[in-house]
Protein backbone atom coordinates (compact mmCIF):
# COMPACT_ATOMS: atom_id res chain seq x y z
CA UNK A 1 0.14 -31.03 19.43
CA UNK A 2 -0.22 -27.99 21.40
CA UNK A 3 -2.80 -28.05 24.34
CA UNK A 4 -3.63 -23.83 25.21
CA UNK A 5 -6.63 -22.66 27.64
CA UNK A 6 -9.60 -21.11 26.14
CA UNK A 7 -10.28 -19.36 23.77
CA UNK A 8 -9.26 -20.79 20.90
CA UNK A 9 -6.51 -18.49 19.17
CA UNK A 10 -8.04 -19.23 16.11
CA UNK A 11 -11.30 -17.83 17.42
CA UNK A 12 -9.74 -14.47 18.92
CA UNK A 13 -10.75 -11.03 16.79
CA UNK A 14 -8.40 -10.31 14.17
CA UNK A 15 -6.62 -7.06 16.71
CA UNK A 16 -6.30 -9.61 19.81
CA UNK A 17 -5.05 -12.50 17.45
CA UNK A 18 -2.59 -9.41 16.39
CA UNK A 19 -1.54 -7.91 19.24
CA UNK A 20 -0.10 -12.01 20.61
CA UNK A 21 1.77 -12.02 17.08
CA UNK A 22 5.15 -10.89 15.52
CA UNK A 23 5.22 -9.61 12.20
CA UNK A 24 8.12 -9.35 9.69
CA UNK A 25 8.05 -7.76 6.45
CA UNK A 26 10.38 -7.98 3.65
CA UNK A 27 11.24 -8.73 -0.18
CA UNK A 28 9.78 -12.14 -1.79
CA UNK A 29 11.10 -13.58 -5.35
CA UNK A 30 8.12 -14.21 -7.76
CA UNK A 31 6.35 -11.57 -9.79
CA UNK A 32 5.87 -8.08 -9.49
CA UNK A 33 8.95 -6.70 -11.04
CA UNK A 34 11.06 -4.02 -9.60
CA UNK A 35 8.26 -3.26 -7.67
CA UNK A 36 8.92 -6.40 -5.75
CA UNK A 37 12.11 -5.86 -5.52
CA UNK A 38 12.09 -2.62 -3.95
CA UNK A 39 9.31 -3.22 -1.46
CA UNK A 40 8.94 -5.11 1.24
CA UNK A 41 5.59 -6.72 0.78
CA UNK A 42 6.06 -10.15 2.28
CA UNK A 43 5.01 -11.06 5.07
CA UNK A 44 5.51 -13.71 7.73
CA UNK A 45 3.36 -13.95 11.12
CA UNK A 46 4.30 -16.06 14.09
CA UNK A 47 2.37 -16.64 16.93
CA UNK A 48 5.24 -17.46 20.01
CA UNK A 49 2.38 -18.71 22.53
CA UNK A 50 2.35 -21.60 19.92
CA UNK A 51 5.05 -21.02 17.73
CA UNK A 52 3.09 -21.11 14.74
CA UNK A 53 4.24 -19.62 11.39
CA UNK A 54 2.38 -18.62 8.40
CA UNK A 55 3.28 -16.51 5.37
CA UNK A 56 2.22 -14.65 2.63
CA UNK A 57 4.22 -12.82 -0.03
CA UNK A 58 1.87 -13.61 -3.32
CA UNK A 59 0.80 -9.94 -3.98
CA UNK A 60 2.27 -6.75 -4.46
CA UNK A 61 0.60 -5.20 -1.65
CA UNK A 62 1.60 -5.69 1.80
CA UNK A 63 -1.83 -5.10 3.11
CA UNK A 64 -3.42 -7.86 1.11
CA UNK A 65 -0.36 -10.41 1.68
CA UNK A 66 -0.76 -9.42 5.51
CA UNK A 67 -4.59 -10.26 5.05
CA UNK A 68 -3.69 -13.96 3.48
CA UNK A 69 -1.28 -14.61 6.00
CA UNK A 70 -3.46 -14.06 9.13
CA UNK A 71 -6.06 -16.37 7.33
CA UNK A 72 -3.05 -19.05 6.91
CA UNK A 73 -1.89 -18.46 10.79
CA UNK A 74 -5.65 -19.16 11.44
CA UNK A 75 -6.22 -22.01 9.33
CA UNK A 76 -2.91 -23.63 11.15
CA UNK A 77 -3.70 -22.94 14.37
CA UNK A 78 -6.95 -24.62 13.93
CA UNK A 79 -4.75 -27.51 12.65
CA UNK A 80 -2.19 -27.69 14.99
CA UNK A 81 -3.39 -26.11 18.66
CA UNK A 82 -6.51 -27.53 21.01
CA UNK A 83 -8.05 -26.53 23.93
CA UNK A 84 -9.29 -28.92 26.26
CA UNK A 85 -12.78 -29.57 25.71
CA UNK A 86 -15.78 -31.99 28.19
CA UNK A 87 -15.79 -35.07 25.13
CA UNK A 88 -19.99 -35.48 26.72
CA UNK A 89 -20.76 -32.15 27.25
CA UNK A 90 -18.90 -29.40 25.55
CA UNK A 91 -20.92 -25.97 25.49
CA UNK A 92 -21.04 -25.28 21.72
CA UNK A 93 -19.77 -21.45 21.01
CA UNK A 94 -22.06 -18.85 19.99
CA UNK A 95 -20.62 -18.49 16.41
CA UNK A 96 -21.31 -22.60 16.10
CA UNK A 97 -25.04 -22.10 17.22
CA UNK A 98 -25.36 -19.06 15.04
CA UNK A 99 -24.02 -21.16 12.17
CA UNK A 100 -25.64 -24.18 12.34
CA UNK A 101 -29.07 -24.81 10.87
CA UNK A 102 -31.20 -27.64 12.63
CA UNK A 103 -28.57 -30.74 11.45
CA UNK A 104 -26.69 -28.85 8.75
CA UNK A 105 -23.55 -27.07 9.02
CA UNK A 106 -22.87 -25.27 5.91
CA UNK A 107 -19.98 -22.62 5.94
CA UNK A 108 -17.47 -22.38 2.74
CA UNK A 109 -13.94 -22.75 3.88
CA UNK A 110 -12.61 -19.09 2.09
CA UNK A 111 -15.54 -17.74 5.16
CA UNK A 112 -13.73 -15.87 8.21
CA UNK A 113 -15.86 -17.98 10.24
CA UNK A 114 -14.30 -21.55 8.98
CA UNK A 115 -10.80 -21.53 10.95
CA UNK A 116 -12.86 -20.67 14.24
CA UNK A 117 -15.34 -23.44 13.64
CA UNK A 118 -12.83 -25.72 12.37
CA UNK A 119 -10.89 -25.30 15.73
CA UNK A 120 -13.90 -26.39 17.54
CA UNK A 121 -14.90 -29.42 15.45
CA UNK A 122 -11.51 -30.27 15.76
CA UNK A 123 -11.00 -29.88 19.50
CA UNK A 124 -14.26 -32.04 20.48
CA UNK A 125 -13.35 -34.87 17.93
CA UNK A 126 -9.64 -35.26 19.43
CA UNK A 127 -11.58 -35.27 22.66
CA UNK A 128 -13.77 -37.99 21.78
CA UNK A 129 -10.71 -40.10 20.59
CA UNK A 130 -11.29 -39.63 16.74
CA UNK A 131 -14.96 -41.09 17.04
CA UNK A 132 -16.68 -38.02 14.75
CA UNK A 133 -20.41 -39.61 14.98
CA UNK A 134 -20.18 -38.80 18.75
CA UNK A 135 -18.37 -35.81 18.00
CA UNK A 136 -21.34 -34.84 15.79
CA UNK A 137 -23.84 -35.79 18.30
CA UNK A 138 -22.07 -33.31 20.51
CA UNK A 139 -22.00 -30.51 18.33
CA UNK A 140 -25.57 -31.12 17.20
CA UNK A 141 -24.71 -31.79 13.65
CA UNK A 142 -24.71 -34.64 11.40
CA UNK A 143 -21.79 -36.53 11.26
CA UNK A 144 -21.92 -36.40 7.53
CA UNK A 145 -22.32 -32.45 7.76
CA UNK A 146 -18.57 -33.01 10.50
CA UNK A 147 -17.05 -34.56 7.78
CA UNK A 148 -17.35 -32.51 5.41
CA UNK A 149 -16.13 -29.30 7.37
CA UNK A 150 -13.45 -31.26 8.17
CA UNK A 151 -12.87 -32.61 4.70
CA UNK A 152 -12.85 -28.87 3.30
CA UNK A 153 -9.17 -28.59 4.88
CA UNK A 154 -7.23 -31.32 3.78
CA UNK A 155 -4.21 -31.82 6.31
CA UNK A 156 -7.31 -31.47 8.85
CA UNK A 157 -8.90 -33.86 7.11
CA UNK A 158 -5.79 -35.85 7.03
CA UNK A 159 -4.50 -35.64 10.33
CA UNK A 160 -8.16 -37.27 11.57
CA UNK A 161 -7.93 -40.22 9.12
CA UNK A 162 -4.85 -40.55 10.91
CA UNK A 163 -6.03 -40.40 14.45
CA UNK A 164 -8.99 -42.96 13.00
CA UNK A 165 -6.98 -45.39 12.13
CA UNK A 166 -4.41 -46.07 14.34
CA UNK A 167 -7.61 -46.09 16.92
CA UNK A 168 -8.53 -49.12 14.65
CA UNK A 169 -11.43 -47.14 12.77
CA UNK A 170 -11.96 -47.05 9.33
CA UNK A 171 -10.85 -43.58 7.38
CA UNK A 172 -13.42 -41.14 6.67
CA UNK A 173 -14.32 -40.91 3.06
């Protein structure tokens, strides 16, 4: 697990979250014909604060593969990177106050906003010691509403079943 000081690299603006990365480009197998072959339209992203990977070579078009694979580098450093948060009295970010409604929490997980608010859920429930009805208290959300953003991404999802039970507490369903 990597431990980095605020902000949240998932949470950074797309040119910030850019300007910390290294991008190669080059020529993925798959389809797209001799158009694939002759361009270099896939694309990997690392991010060497955290060493974090992701890549994207699915389309024909750079742009759009460079697109997917920021999303995936977000998504996985949600996952995989926290910032040290107070587990009683963590200020919730502006985006998570904008986003939630009263107890609800609704955001889909294809939404720009879901690796940033994932990386928060995430960083206050690791702080709490894998206890998400206190997390959920802390974020002012229902803990069924916690589990379910959590649930949307399953080796999130995973990895805090994991955490659960070898704390002794029962998997979340």
């Amino acid at each position: 697990m990597n431990f980095v000081k605020p902000p949240h690299p998932a949470t950074l603006a797309n040119e910030t979250l850019i300007k910390q990365c290294e991008i190669a480009f080059g020529r993925g197998s798959g389809p797209g014909g001799q158009h694939r072959n002759k361009v270099e339209t896939y694309v990997t992203i690392t991010h060497p604060p955290t060493g974090i990977t992701a890549s994207a070579g699915e389309r024909r078009s750079q742009i759009q593969n460079r697109g997917q694979a920021t999303r995936r580098l977000r998504l996985a450093l949600a996952r995989e990177v926290r910032t040290k948060v107070d587990r009683n009295h963590h200020r919730r970010s502006e985006l998570w106050e904008q986003r939630r409604q009263g107890k609800q929490m609704s955001v889909n997980p294809e939404h720009t906003d879901y690796p940033a608010l994932l990386a928060e859920a995430l960083d206050v429930i690791y702080a709490r010691k894998f206890d998400v009805a206190g997390s959920a208290g802390v974020l002012g959300v229902s803990m069924s509403q916690l589990a379910k953003l959590v649930r949307h991404d399953k080796r999130a999802f995973g990895t805090v079943n994991q955490g659960r039970e070898e704390r002794g507490m029962p998997r979340l369903k």
